[in-house]
C-alpha atoms as a PDB file:
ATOM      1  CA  UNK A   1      -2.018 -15.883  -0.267  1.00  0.00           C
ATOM      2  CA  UNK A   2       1.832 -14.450  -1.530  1.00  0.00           C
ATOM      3  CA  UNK A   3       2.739 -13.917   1.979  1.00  0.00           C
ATOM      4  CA  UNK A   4       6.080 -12.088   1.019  1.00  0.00           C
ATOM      5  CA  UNK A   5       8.549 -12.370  -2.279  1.00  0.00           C
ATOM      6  CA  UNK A   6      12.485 -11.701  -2.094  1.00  0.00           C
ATOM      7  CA  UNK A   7      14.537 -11.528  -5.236  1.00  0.00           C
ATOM      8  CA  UNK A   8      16.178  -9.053  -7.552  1.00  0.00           C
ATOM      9  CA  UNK A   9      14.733  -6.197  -8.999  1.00  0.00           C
ATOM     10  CA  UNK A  10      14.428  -6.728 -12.966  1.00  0.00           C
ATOM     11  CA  UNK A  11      12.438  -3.194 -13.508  1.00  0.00           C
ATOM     12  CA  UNK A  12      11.342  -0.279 -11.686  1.00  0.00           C
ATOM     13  CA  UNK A  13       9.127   2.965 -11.942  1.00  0.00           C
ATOM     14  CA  UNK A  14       7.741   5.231  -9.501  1.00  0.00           C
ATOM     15  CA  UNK A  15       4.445   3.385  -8.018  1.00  0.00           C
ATOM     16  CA  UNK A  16       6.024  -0.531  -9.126  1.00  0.00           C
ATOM     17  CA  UNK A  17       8.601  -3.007  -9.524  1.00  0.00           C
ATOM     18  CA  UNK A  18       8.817  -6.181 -11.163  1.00  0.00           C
ATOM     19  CA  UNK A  19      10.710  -8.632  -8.821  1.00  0.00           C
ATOM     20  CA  UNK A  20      12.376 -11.572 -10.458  1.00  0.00           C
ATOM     21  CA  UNK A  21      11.985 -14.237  -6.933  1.00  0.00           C
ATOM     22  CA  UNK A  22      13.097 -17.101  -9.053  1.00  0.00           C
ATOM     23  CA  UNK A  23      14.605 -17.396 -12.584  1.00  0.00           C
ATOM     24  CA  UNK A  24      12.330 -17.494 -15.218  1.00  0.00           C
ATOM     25  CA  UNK A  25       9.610 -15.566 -12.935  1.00  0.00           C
ATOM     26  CA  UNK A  26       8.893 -11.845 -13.244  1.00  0.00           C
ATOM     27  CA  UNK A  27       6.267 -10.764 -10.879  1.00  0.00           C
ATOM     28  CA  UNK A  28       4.460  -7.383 -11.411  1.00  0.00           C
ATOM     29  CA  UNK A  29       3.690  -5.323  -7.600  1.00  0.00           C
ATOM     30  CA  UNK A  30       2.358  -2.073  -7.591  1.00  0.00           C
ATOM     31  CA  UNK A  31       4.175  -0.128  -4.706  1.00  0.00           C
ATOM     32  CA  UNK A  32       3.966   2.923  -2.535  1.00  0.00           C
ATOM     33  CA  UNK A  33       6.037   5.681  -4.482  1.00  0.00           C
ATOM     34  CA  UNK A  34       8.129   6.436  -1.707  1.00  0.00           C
ATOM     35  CA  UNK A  35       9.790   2.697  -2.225  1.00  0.00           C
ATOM     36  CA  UNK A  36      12.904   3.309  -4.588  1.00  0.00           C
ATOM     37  CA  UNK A  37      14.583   0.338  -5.804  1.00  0.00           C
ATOM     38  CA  UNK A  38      17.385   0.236  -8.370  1.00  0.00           C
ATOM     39  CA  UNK A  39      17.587  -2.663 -11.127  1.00  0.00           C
ATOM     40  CA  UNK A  40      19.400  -5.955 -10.102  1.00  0.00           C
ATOM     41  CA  UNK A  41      19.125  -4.883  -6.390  1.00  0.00           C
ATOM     42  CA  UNK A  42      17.612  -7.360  -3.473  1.00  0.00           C
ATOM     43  CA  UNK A  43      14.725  -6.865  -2.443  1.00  0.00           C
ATOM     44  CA  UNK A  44      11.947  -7.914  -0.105  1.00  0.00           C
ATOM     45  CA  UNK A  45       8.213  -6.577  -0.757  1.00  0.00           C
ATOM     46  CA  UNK A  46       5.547  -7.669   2.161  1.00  0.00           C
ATOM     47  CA  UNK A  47       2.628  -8.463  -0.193  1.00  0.00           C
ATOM     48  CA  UNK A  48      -1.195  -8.572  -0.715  1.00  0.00           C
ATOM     49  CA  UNK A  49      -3.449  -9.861  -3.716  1.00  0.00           C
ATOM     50  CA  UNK A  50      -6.577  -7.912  -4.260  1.00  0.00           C
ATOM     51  CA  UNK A  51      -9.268  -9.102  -6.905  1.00  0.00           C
ATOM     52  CA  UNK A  52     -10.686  -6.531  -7.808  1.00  0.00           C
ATOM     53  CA  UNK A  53     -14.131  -7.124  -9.962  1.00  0.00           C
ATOM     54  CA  UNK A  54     -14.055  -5.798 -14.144  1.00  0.00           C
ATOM     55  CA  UNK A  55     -16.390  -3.324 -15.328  1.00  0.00           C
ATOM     56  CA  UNK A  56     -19.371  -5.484 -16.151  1.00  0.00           C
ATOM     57  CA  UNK A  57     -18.372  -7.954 -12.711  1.00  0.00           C
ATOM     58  CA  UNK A  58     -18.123 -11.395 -14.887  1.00  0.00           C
ATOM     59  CA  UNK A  59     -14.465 -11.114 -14.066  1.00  0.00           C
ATOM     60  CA  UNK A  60     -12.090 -10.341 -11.379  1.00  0.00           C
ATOM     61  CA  UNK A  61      -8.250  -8.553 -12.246  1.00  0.00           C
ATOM     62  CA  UNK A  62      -5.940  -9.573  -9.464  1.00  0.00           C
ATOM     63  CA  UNK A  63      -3.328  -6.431  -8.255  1.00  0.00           C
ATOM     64  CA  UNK A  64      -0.323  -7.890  -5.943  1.00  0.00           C
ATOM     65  CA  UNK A  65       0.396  -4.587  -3.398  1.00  0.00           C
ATOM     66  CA  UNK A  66       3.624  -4.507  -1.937  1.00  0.00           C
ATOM     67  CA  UNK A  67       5.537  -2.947   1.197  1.00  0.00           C
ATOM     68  CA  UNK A  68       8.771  -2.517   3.314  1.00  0.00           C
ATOM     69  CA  UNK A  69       7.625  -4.355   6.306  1.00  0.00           C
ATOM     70  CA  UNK A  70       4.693  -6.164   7.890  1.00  0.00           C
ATOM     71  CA  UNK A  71       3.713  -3.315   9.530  1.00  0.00           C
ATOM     72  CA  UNK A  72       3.248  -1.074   6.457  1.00  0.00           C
ATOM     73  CA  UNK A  73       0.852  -3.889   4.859  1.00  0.00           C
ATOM     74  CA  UNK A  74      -0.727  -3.773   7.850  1.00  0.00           C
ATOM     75  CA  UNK A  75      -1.634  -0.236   7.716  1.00  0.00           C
ATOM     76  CA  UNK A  76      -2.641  -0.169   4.292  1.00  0.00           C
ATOM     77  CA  UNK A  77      -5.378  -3.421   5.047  1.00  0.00           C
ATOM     78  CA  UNK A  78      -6.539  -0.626   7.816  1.00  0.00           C
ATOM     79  CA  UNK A  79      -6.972   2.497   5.469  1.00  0.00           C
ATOM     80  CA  UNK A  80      -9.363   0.351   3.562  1.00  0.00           C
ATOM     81  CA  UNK A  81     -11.809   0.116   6.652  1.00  0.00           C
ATOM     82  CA  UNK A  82     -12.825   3.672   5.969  1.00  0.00           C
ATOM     83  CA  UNK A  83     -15.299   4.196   3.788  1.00  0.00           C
ATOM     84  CA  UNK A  84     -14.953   5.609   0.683  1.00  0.00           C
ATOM     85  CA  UNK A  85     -10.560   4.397   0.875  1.00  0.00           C
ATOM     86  CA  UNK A  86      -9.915   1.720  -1.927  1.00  0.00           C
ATOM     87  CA  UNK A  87      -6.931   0.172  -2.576  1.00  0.00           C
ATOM     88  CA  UNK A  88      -5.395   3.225  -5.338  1.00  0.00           C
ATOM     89  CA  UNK A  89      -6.749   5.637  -2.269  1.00  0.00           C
ATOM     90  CA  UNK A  90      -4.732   3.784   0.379  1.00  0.00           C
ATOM     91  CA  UNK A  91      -1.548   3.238  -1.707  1.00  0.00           C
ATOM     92  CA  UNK A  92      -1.288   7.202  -2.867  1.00  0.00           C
ATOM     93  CA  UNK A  93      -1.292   7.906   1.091  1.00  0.00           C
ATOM     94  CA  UNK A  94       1.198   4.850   2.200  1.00  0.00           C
ATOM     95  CA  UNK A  95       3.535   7.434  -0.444  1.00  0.00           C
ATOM     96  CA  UNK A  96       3.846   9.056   3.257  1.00  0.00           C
ATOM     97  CA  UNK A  97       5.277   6.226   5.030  1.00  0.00           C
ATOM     98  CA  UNK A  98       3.448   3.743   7.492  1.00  0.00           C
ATOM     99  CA  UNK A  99       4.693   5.302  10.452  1.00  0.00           C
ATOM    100  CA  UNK A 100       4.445   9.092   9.710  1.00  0.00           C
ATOM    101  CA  UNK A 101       0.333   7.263   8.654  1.00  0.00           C
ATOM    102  CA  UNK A 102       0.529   6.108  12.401  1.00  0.00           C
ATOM    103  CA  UNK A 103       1.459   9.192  14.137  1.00  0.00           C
ATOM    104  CA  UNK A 104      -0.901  11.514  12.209  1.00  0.00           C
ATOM    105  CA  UNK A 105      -4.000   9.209  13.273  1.00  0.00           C
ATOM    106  CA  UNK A 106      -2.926   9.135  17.087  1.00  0.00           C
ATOM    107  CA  UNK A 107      -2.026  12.982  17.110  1.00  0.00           C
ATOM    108  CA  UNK A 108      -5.684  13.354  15.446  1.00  0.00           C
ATOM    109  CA  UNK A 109      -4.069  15.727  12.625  1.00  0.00           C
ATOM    110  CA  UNK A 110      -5.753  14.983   9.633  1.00  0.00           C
ATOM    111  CA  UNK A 111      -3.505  17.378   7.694  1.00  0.00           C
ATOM    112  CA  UNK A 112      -0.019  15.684   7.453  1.00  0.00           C
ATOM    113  CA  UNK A 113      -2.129  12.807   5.619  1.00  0.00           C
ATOM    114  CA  UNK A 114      -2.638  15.333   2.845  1.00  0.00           C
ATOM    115  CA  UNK A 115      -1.768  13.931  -0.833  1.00  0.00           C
ATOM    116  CA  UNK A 116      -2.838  14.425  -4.601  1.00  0.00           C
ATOM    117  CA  UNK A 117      -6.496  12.896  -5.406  1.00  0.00           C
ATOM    118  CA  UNK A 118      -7.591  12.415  -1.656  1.00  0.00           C
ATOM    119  CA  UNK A 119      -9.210  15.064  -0.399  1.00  0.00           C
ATOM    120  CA  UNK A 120     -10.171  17.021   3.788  1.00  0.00           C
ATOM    121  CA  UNK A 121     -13.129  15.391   3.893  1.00  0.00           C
ATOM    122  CA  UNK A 122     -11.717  11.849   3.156  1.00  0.00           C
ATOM    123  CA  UNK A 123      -8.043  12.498   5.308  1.00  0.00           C
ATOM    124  CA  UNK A 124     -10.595  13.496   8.367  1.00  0.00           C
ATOM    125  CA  UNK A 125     -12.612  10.459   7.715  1.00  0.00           C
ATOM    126  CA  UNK A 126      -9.757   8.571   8.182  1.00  0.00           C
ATOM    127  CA  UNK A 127      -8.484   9.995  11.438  1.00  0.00           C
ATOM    128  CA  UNK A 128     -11.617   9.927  13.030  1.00  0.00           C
ATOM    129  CA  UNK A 129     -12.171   6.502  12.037  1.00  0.00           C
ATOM    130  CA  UNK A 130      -9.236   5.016  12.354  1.00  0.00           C
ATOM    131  CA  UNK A 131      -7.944   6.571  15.897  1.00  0.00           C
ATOM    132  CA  UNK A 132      -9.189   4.316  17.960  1.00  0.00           C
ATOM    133  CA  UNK A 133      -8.692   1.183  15.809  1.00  0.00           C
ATOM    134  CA  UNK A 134      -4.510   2.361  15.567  1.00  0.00           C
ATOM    135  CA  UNK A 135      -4.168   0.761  18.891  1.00  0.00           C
ATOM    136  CA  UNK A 136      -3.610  -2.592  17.178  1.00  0.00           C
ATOM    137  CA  UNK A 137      -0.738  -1.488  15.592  1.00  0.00           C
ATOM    138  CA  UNK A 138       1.064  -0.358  18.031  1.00  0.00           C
END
């Protein structure tokens, strides 16, 4: 497992960056889009690899997810307990921040974790399921 990668940024859009850790190396992580990096800056993305299987399952595509702090990976390996919260579900609501993620869940307010493509049903799911589990974090 890529527990972490430092380097300098070599490209950036909104959702990832390619991080150069070493020359010669260019490594593709897909990012919450509330991370904004500019080129040549340092930086230090908190990573984890997902395989995710193809189409027809004879294959598996690996995705390299990346974050500000332990913390923030750490939420984003929680979302995916729920049911029905894949990885592209969990990254578009990390675009609210781990800890503003955190506080929603222990306040029970299902609301504040509202973003584009996931829906009431699935933001309730995810406080009720995740309120008592939080208590790790923390």
């Amino acid at each position: 497992m890529i527990d972490y990668l430092k380097g300098r940024v070599a490209d950036w859009q909104d959702g990832f960056l390619v991080l150069v850790p070493i020359d010669g190396l260019g490594v593709q992580v897909v990012i919450p889009t509330s991370m904004h990096y500019g080129v040549d800056d340092q930086a230090t993305v908190y990573t984890h690899l997902s395989l995710a299987s193809s189409n027809n399952g004879s294959s598996f595509i690996p995705t390299l997810y990346g974050f500000r702090s332990i913390r923030e990976r750490d939420v984003f390996l929680l979302l995916q307990t729920v049911n029905g919260v894949g990885a592209k579900a969990a990254m578009r609501v990390m675009a609210l921040g781990g800890e503003e993620i955190v506080s929603a869940i222990k306040c029970g307010d299902h609301g504040r974790l509202k973003v584009k493509s996931v829906g009431p049903k699935l933001t309730k799911r995810i406080v009720d399921d995740l309120r008592k589990k939080i208590a790790v974090l923390t």
